[in-house]
ModelCIF file with pLDDT and N, C-alpha, C, O atoms, coordinates in Angstrom:
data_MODEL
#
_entry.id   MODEL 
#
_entity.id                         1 
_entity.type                       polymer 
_entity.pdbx_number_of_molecules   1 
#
_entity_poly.entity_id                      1 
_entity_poly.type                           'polypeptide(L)' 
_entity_poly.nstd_linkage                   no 
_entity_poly.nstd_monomer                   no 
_entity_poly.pdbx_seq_one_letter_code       
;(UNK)(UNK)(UNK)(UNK)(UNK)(UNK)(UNK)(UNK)(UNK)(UNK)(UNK)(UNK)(UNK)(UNK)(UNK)(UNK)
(UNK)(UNK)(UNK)(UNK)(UNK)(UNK)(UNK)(UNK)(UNK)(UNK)(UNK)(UNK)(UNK)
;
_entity_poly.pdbx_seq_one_letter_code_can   XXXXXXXXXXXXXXXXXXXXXXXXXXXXX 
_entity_poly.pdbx_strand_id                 A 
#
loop_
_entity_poly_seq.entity_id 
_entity_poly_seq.num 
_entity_poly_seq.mon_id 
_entity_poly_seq.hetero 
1 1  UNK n 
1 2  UNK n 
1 3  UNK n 
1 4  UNK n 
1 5  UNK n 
1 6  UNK n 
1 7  UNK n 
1 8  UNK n 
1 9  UNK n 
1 10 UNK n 
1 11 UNK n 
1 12 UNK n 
1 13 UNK n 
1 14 UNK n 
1 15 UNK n 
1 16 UNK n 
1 17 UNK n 
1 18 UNK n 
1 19 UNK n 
1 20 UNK n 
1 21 UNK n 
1 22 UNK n 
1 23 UNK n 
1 24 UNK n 
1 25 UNK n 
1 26 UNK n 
1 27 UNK n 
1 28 UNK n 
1 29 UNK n 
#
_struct_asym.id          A 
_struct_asym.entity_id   1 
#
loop_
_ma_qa_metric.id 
_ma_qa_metric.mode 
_ma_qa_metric.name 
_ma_qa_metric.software_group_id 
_ma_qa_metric.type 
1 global pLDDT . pLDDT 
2 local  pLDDT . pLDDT 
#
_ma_qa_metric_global.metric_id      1 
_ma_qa_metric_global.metric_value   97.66 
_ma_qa_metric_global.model_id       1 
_ma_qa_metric_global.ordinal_id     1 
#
loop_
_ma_qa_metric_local.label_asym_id 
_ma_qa_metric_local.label_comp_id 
_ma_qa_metric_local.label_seq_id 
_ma_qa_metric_local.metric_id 
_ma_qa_metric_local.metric_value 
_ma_qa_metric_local.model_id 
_ma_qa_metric_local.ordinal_id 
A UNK 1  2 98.00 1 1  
A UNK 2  2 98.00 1 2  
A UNK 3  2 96.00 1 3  
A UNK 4  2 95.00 1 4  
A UNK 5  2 96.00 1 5  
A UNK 6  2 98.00 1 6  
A UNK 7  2 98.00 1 7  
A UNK 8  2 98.00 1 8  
A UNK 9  2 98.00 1 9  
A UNK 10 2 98.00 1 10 
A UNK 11 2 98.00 1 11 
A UNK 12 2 98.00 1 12 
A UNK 13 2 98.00 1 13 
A UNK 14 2 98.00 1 14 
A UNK 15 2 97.00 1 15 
A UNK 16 2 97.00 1 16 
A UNK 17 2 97.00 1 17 
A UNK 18 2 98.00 1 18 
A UNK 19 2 98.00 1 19 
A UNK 20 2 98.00 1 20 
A UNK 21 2 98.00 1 21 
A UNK 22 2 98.00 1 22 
A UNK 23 2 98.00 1 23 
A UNK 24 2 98.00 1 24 
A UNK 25 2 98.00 1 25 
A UNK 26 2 98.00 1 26 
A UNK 27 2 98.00 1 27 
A UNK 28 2 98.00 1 28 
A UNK 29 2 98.00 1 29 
#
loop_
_atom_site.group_PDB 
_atom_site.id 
_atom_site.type_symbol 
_atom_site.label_atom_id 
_atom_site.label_alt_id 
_atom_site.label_comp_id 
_atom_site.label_asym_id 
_atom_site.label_entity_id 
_atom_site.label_seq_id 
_atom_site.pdbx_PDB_ins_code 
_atom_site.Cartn_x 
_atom_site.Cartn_y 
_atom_site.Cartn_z 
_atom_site.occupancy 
_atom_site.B_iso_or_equiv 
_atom_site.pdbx_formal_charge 
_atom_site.auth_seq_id 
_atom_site.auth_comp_id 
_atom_site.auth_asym_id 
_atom_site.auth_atom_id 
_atom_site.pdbx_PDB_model_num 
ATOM 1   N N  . UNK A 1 1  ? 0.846  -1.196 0.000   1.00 98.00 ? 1  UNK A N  1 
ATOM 2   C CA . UNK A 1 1  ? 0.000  0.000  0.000   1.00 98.00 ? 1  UNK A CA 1 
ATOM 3   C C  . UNK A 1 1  ? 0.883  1.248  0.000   1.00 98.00 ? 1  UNK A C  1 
ATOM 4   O O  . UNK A 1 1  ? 1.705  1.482  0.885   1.00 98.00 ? 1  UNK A O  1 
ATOM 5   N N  . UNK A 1 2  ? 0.551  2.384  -1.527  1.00 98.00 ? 2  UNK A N  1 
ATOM 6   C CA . UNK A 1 2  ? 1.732  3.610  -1.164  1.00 98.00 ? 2  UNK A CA 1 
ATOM 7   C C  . UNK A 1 2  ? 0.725  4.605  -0.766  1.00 98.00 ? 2  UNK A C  1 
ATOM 8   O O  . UNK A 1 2  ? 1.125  5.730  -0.466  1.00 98.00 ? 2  UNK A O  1 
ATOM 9   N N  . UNK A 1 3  ? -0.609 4.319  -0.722  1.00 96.00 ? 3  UNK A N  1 
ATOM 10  C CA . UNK A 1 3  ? -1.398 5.679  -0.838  1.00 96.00 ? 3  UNK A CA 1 
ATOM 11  C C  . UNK A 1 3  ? -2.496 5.377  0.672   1.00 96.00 ? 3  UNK A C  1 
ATOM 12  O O  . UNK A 1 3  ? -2.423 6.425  1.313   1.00 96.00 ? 3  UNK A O  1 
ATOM 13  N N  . UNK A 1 4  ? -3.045 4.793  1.114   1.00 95.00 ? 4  UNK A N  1 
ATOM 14  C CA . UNK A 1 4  ? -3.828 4.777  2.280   1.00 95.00 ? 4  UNK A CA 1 
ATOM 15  C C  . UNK A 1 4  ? -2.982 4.940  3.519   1.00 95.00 ? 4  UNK A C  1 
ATOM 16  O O  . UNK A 1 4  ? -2.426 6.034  3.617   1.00 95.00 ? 4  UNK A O  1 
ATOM 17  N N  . UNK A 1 5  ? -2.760 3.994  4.562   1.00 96.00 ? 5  UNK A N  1 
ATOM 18  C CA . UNK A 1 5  ? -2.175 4.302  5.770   1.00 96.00 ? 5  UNK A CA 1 
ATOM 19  C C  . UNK A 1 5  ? -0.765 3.864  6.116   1.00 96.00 ? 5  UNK A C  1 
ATOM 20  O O  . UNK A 1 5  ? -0.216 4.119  7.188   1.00 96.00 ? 5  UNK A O  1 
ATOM 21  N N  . UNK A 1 6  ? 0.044  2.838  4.606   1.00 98.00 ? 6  UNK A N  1 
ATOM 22  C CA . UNK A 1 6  ? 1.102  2.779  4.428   1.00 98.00 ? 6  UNK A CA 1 
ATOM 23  C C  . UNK A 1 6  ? 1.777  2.115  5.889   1.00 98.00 ? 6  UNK A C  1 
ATOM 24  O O  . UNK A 1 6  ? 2.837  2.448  6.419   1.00 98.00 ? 6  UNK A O  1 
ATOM 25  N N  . UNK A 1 7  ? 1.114  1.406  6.199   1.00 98.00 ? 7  UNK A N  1 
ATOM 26  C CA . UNK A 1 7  ? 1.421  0.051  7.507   1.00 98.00 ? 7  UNK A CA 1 
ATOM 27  C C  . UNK A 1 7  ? 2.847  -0.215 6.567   1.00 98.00 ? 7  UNK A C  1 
ATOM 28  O O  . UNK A 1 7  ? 3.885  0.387  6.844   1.00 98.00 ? 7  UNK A O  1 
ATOM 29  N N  . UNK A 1 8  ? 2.801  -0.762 5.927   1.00 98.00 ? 8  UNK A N  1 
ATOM 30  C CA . UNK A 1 8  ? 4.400  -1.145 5.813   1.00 98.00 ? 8  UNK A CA 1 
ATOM 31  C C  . UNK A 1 8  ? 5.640  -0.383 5.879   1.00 98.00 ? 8  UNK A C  1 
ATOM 32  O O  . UNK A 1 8  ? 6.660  -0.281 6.561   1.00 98.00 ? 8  UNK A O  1 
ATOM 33  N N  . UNK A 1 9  ? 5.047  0.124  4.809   1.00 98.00 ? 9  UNK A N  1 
ATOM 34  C CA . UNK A 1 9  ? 6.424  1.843  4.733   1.00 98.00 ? 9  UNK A CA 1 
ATOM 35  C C  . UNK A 1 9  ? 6.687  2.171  5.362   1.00 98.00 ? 9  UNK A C  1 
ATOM 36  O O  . UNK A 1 9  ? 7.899  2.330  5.503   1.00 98.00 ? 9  UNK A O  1 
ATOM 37  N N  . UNK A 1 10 ? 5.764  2.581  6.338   1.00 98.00 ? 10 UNK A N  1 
ATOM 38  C CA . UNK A 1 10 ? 6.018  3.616  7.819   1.00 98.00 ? 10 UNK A CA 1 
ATOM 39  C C  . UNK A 1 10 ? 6.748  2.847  8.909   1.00 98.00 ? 10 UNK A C  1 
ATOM 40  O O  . UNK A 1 10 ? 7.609  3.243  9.695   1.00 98.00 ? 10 UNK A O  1 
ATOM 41  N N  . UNK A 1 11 ? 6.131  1.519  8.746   1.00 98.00 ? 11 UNK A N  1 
ATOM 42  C CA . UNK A 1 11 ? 7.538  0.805  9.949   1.00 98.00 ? 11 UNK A CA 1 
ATOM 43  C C  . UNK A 1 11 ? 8.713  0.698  9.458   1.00 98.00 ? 11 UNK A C  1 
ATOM 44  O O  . UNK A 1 11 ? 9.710  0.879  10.156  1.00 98.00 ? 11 UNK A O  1 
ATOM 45  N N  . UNK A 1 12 ? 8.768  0.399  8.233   1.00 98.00 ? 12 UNK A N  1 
ATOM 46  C CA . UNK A 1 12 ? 10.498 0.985  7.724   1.00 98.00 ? 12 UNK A CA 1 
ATOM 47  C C  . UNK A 1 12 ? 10.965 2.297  8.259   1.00 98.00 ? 12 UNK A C  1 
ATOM 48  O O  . UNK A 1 12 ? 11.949 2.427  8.987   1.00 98.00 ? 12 UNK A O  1 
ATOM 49  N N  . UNK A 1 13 ? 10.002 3.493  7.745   1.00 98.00 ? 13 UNK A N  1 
ATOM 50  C CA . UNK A 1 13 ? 10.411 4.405  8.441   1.00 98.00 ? 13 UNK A CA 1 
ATOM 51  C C  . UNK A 1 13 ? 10.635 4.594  10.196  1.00 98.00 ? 13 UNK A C  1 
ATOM 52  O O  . UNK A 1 13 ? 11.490 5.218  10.825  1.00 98.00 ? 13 UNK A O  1 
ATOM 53  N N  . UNK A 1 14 ? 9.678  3.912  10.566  1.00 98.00 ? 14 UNK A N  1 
ATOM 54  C CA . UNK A 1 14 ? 9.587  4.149  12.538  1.00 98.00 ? 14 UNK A CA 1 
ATOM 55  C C  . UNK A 1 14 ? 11.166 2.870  12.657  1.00 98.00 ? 14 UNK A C  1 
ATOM 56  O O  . UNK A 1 14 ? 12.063 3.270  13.399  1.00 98.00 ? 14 UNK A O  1 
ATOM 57  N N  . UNK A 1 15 ? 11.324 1.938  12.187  1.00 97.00 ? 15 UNK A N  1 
ATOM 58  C CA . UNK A 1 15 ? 12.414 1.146  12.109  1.00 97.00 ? 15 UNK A CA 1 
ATOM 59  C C  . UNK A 1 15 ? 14.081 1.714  11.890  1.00 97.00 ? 15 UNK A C  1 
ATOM 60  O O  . UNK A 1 15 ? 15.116 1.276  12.393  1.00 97.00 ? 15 UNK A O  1 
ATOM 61  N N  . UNK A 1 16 ? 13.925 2.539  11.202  1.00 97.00 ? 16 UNK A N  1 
ATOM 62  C CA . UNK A 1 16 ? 15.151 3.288  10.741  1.00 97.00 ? 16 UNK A CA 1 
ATOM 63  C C  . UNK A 1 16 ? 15.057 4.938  11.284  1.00 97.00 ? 16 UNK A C  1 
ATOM 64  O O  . UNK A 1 16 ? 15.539 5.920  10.719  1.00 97.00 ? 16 UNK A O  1 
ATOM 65  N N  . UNK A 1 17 ? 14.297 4.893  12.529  1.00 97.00 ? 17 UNK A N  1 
ATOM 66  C CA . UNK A 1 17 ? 14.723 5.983  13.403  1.00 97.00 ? 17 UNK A CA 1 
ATOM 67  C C  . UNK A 1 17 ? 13.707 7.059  12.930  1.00 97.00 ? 17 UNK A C  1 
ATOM 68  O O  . UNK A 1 17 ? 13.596 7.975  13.744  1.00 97.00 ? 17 UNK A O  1 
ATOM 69  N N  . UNK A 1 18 ? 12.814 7.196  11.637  1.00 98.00 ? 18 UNK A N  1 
ATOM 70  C CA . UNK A 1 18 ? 12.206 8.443  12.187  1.00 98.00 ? 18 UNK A CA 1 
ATOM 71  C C  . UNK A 1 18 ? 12.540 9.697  10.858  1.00 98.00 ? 18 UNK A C  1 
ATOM 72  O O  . UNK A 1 18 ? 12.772 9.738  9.649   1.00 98.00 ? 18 UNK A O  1 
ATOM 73  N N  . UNK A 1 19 ? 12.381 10.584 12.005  1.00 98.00 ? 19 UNK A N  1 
ATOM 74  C CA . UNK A 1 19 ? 13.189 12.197 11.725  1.00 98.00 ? 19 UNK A CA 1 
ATOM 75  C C  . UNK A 1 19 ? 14.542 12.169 11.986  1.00 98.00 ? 19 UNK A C  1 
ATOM 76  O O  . UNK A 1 19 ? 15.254 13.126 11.681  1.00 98.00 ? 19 UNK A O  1 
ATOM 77  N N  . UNK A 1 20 ? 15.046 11.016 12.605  1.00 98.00 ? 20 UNK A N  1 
ATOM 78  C CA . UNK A 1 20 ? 16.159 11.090 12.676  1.00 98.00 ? 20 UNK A CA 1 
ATOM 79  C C  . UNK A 1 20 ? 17.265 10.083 11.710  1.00 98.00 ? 20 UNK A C  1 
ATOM 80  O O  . UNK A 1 20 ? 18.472 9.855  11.628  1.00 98.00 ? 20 UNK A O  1 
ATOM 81  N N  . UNK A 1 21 ? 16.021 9.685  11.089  1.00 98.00 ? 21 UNK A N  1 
ATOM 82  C CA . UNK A 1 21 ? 16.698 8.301  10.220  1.00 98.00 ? 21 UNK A CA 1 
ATOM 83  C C  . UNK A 1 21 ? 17.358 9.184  9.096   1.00 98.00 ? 21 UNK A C  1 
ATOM 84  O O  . UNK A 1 21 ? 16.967 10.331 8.882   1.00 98.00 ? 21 UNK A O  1 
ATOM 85  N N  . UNK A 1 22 ? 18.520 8.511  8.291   1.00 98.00 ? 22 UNK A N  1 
ATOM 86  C CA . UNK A 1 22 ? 19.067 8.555  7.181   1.00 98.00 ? 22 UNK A CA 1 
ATOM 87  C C  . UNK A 1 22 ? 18.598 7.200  6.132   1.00 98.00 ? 22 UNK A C  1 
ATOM 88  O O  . UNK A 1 22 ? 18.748 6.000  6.362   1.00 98.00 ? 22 UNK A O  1 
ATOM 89  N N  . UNK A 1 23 ? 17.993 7.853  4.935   1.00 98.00 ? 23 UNK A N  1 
ATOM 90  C CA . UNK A 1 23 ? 17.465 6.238  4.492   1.00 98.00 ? 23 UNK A CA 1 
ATOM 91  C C  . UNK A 1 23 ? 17.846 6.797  3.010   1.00 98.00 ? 23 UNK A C  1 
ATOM 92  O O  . UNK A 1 23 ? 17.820 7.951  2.583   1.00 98.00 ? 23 UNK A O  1 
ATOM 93  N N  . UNK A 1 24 ? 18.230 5.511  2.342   1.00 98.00 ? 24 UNK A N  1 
ATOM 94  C CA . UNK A 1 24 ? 18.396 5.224  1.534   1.00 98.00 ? 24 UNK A CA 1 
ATOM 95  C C  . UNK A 1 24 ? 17.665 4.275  0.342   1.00 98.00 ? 24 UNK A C  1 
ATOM 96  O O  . UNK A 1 24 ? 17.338 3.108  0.557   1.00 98.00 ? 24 UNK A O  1 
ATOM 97  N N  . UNK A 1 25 ? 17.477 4.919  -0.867  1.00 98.00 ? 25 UNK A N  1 
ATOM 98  C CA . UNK A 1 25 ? 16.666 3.964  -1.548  1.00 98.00 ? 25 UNK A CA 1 
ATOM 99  C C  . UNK A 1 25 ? 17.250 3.588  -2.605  1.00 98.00 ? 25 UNK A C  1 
ATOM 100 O O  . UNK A 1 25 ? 17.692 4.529  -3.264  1.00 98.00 ? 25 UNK A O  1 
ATOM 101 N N  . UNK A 1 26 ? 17.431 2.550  -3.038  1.00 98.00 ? 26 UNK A N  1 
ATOM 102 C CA . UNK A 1 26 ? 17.958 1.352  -3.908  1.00 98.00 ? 26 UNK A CA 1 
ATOM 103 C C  . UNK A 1 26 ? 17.454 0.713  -5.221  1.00 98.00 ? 26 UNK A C  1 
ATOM 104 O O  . UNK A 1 26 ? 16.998 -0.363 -5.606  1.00 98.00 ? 26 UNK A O  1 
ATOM 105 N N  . UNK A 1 27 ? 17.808 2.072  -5.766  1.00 98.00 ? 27 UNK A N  1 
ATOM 106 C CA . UNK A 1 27 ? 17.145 1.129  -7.027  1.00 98.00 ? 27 UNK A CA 1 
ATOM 107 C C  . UNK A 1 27 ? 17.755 0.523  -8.405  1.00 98.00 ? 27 UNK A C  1 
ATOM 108 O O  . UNK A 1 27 ? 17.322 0.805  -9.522  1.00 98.00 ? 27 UNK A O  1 
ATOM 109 N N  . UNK A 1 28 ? 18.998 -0.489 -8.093  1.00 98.00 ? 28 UNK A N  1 
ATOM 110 C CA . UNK A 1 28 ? 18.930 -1.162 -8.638  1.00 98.00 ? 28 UNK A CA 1 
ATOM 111 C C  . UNK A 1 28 ? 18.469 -2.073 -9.499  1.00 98.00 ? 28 UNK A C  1 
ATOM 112 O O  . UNK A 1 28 ? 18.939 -2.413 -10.585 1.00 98.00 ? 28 UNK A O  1 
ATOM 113 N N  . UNK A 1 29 ? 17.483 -2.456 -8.919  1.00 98.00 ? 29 UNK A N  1 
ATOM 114 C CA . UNK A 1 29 ? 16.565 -3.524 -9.334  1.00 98.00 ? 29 UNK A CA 1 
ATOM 115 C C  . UNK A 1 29 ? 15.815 -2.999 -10.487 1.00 98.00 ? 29 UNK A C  1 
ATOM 116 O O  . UNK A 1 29 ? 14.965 -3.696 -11.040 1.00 98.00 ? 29 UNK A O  1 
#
């Protein structure tokens, strides 16, 4: 899900710290 309440995404985000996270996206693939 990228557009409703984004349960997945967002624990990546809450997982990788936040406002304080540095994230990186990979697109290799």
């Amino acid at each position: 899900d990228k557009k409703g309440d984004c349960a997945i995404l967002k624990r990546f985000v809450e997982l990788s710290g936040g406002k304080a996270g540095k994230l990186v996206i990979m697109t290799t693939a």
